[in-house]
N, C-alpha and C. Protein backbone atom coordinates (compact mmCIF):
# COMPACT_ATOMS: atom_id res chain seq x y z
N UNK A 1 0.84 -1.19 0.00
CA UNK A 1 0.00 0.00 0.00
C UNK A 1 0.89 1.25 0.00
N UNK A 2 0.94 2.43 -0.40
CA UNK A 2 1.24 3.40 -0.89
C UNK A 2 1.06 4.40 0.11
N UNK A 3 1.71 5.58 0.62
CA UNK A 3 1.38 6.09 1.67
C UNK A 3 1.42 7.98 0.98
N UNK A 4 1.56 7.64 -0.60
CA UNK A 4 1.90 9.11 -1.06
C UNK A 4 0.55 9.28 -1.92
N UNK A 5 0.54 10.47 -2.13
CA UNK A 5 0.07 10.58 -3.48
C UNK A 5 0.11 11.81 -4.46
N UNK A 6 0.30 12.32 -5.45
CA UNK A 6 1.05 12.94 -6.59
C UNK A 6 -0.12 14.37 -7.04
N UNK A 7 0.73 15.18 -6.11
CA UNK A 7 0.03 16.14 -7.09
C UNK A 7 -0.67 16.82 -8.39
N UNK A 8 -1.54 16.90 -8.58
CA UNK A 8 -2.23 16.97 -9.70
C UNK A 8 -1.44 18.23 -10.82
N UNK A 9 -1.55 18.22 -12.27
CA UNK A 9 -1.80 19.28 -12.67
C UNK A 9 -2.05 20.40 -12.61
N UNK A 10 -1.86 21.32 -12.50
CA UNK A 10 -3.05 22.86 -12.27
C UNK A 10 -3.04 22.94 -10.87
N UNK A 11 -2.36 22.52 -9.80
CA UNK A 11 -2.88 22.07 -8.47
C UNK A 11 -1.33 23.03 -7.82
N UNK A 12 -2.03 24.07 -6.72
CA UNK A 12 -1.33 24.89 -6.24
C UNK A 12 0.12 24.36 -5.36
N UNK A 13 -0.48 23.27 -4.89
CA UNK A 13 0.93 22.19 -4.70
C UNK A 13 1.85 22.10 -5.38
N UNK A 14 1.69 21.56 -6.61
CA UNK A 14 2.36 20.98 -7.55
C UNK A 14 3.22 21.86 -8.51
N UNK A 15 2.58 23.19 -8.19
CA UNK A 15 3.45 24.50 -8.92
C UNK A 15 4.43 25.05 -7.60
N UNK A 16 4.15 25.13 -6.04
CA UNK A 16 5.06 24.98 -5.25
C UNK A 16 5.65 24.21 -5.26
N UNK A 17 5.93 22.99 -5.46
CA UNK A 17 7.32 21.92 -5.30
C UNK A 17 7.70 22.15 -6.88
N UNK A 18 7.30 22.61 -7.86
CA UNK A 18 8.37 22.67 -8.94
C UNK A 18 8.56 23.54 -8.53
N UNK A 19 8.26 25.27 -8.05
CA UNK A 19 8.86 26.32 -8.02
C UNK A 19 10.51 26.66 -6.90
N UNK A 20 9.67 25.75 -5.79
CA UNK A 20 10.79 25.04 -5.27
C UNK A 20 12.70 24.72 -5.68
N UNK A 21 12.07 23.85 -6.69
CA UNK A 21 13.37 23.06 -7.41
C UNK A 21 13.72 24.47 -8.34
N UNK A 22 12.91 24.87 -8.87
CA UNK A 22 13.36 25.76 -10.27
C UNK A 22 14.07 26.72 -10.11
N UNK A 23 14.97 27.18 -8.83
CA UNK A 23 16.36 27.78 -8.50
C UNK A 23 17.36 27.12 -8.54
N UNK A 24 17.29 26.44 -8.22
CA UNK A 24 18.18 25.05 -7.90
C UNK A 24 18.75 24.83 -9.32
N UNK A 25 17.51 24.19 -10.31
CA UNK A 25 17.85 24.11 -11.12
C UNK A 25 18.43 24.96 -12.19
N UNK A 26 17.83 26.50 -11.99
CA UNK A 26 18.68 27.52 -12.84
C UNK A 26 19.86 28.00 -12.61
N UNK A 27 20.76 27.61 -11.47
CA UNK A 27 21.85 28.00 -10.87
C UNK A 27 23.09 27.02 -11.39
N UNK A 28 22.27 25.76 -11.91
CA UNK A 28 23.45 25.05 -12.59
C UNK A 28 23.29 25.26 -14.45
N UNK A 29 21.92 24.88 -14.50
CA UNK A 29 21.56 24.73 -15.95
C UNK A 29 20.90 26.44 -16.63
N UNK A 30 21.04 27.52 -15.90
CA UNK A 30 21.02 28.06 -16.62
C UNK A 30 19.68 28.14 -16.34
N UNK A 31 18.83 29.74 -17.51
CA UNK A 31 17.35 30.31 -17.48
C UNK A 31 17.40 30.38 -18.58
N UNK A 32 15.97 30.27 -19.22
CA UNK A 32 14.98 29.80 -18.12
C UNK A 32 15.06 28.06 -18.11
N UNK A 33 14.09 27.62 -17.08
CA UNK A 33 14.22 25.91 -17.14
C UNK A 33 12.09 25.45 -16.80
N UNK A 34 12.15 24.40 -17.69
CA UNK A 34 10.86 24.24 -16.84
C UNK A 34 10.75 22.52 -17.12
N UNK A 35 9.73 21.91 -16.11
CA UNK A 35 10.20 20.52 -16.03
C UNK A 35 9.11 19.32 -16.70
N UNK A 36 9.69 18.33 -17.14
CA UNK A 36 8.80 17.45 -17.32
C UNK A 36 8.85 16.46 -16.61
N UNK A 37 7.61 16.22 -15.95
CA UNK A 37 7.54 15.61 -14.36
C UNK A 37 7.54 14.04 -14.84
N UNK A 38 8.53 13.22 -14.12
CA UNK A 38 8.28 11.81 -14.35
C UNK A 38 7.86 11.02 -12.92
N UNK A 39 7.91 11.75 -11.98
CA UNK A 39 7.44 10.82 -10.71
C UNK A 39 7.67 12.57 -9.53
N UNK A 40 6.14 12.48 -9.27
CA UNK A 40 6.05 13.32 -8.12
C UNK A 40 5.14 12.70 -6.80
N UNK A 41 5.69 12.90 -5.82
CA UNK A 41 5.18 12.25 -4.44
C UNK A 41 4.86 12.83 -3.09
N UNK A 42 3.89 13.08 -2.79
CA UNK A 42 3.64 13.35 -1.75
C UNK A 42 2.93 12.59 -0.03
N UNK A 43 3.79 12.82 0.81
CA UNK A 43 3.27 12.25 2.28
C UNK A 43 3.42 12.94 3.45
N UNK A 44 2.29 13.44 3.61
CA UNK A 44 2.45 14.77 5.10
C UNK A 44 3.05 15.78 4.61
N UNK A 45 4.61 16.21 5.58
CA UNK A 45 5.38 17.39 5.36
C UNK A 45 6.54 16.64 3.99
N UNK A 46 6.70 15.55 3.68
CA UNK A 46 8.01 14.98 2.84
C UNK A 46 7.49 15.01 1.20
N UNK A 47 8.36 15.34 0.31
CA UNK A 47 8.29 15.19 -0.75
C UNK A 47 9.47 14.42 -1.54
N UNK A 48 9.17 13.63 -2.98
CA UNK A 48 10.03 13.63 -4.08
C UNK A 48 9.73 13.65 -5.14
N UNK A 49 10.58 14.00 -6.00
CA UNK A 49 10.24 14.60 -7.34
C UNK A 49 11.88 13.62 -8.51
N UNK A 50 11.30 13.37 -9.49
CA UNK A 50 12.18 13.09 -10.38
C UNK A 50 11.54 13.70 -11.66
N UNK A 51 12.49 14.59 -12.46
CA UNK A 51 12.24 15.67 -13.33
C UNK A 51 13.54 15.51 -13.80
N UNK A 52 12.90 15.63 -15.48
CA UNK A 52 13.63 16.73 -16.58
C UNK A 52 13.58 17.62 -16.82
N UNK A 53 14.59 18.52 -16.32
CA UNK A 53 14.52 19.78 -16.79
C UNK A 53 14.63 20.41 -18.65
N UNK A 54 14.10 21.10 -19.04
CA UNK A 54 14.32 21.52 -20.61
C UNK A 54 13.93 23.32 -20.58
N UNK A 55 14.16 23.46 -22.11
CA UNK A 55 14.21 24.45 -22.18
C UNK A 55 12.13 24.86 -22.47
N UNK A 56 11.79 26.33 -22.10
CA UNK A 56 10.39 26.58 -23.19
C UNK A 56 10.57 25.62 -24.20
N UNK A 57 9.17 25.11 -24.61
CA UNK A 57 8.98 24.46 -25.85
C UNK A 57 9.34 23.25 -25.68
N UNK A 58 10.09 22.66 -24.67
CA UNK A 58 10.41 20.88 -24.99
C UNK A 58 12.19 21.25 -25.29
N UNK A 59 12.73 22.42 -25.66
CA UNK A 59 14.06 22.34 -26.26
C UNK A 59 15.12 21.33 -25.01
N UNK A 60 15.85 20.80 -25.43
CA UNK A 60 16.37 20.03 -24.67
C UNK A 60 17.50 20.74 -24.00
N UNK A 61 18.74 20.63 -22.81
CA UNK A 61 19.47 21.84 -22.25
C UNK A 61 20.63 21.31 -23.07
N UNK A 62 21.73 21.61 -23.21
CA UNK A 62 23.22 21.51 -23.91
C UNK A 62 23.59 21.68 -22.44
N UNK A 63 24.24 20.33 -22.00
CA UNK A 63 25.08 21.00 -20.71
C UNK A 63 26.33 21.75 -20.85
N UNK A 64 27.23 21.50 -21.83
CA UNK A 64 28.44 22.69 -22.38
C UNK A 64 28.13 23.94 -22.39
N UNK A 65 26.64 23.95 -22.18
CA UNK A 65 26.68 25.33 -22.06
C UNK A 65 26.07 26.00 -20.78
N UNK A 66 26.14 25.10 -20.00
CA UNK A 66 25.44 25.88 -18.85
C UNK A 66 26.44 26.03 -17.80
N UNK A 67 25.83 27.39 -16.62
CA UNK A 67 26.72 27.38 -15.93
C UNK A 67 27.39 26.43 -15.00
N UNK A 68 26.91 25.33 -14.74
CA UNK A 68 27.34 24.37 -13.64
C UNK A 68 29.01 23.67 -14.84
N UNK A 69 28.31 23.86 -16.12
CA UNK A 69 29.79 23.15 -16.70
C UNK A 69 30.69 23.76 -16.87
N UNK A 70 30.39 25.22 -17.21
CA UNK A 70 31.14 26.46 -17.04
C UNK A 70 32.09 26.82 -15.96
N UNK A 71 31.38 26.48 -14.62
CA UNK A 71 32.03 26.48 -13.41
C UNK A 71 32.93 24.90 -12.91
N UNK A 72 33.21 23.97 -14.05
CA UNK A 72 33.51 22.76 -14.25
C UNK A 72 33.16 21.94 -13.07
N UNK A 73 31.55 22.01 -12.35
CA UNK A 73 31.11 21.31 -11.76
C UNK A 73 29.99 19.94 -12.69
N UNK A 74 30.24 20.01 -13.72
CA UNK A 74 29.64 19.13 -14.33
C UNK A 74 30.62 18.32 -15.40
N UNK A 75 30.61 17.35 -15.43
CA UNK A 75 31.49 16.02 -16.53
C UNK A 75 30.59 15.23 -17.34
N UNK A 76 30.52 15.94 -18.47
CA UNK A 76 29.29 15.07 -19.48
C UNK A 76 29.45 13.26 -19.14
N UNK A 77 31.10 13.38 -18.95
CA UNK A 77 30.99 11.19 -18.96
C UNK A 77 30.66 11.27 -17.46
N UNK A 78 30.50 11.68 -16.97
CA UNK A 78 30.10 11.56 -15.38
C UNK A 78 28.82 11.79 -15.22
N UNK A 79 27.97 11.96 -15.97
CA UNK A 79 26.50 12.25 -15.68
C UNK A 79 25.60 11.55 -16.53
N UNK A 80 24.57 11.40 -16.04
CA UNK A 80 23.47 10.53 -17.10
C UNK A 80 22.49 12.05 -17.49
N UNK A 81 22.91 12.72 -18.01
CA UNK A 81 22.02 13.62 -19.24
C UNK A 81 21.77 14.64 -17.39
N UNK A 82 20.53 15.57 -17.76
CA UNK A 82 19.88 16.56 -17.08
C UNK A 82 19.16 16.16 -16.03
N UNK A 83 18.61 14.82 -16.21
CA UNK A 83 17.70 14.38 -14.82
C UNK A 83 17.61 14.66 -13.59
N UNK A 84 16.80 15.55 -12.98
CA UNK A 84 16.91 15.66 -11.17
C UNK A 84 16.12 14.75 -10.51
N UNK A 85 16.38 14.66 -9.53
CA UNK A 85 15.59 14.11 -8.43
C UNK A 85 16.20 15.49 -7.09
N UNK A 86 14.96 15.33 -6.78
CA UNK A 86 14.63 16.35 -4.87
C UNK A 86 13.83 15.38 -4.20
N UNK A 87 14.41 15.50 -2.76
CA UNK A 87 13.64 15.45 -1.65
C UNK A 87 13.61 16.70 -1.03
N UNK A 88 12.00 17.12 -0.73
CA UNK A 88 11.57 18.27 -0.26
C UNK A 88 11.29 17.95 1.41
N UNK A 89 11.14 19.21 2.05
CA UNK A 89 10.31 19.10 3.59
C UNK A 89 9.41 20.50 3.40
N UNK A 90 8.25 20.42 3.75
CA UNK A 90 7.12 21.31 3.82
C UNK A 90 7.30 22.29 5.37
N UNK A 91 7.64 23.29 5.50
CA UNK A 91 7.67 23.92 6.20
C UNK A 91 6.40 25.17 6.59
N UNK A 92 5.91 24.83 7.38
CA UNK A 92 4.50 25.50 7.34
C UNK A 92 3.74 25.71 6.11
N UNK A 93 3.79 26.05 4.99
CA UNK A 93 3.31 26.01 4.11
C UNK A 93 3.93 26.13 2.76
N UNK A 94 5.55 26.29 2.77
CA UNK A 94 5.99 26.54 2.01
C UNK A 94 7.40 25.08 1.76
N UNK A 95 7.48 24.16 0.70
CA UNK A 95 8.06 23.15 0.33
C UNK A 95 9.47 23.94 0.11
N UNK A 96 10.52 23.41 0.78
CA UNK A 96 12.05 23.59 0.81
C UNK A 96 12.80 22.23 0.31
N UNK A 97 13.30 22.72 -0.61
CA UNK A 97 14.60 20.99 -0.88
C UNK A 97 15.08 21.23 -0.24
N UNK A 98 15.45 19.87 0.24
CA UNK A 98 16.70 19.46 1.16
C UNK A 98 17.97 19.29 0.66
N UNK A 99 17.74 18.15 -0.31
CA UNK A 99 18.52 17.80 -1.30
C UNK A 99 17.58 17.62 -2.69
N UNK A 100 19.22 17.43 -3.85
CA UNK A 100 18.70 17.43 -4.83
C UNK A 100 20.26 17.14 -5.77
N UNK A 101 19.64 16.21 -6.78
CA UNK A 101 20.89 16.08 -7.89
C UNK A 101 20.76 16.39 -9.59
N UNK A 102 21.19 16.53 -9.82
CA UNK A 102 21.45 16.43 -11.08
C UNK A 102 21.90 15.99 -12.05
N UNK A 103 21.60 14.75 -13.02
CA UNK A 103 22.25 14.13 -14.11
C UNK A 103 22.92 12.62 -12.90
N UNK A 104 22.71 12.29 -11.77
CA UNK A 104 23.03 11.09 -11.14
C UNK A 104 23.00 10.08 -12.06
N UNK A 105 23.92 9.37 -11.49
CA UNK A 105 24.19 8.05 -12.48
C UNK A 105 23.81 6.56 -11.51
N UNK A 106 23.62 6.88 -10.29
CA UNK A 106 23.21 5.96 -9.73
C UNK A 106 22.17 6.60 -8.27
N UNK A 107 21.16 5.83 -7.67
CA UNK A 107 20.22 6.16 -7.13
C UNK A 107 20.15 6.64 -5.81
N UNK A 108 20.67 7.90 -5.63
CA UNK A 108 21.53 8.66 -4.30
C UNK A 108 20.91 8.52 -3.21
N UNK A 109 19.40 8.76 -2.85
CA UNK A 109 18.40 8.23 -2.35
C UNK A 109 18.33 7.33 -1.63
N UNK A 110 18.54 5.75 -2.06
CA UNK A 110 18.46 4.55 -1.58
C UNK A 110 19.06 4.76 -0.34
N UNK A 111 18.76 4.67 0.42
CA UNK A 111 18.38 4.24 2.35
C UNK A 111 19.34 5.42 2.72
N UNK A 112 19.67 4.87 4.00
CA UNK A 112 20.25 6.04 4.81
C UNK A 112 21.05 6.88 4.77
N UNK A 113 21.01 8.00 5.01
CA UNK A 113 20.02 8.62 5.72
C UNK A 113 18.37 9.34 5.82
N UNK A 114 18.52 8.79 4.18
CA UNK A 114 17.55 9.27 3.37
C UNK A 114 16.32 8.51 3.74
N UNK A 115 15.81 7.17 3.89
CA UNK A 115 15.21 6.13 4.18
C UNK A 115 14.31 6.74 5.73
N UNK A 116 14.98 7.05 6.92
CA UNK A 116 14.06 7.74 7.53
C UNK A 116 13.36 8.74 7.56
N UNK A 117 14.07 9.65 6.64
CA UNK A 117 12.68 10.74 6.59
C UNK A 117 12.13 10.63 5.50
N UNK A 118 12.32 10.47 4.82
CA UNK A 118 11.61 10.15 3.16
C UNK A 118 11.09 8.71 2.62
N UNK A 119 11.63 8.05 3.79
CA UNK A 119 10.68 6.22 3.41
C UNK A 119 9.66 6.53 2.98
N UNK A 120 8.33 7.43 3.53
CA UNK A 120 7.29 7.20 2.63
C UNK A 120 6.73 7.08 0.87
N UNK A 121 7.65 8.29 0.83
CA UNK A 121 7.59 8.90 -0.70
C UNK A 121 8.81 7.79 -1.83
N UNK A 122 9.25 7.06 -0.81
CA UNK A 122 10.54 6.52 -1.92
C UNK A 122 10.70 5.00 -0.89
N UNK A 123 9.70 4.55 -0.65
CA UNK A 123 9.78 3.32 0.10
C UNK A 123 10.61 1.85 -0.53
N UNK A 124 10.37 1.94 -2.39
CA UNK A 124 10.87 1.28 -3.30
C UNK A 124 11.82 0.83 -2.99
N UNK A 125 12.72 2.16 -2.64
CA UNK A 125 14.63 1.94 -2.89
C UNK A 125 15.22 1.93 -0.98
N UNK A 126 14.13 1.78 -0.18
CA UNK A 126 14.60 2.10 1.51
C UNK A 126 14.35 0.42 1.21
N UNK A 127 15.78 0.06 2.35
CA UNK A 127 15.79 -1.52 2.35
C UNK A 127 16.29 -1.78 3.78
């Protein structure tokens, strides 16, 4: 049984936890960014999100050109493409990442320390 469940579309939530990430994400990849959601989760105050970031329109990002590669914090053979994942915490009403990656090549997430506060939303990979 499932203890999350995924913000809707159009749903004032769901534009707070992307708005959330969407600093995060312009500080490496550059403006503007907006996301195409592949898994969003919600339980109580905890969130996660796994997103592609792209450009308006679907354009896809060039990481050579953004600032995180610029600032040679990014290695095209070291990364699997643009992909994020966040874990959020809801703070009175307003969703804060905690963490968050970018282009991971393996599943940062999986258990501890991560596993106790975020087991709900990512119970899959907590072992």
């Amino acid at each position: 049984m499932q203890d999350w469940y995924e913000p809707q579309r159009g749903t004032a939530e769901r534009k707070a936890l992307m708005n959330a990430l969407r600093p995060l994400a312009e500080v490496d990849l550059g403006t503007p960014v907006e996301f195409v959601v592949y898994d969003l989760r919600v339980s109580g105050n905890r969130a996660f999100a796994s997103v592609q970031p792209q450009r308006p329109g679907g354009k896809q990002i060039d990481i050579q050109s953004t600032p995180g590669y610029v600032r040679g914090e990014f290695s095209t053979d070291m990364m699997d493409g643009t992909q994020m994942q966040a874990l959020y915490v809801r703070s009175g009403q307003t969703w804060v990442v905690m963490e968050h990656a970018i282009g991971a090549t393996d599943v940062w997430f999986a258990g501890e320390p991560f596993c106790s506060s975020w087991g709900a939303v990512i119970a899959e990979f907590c072992y």
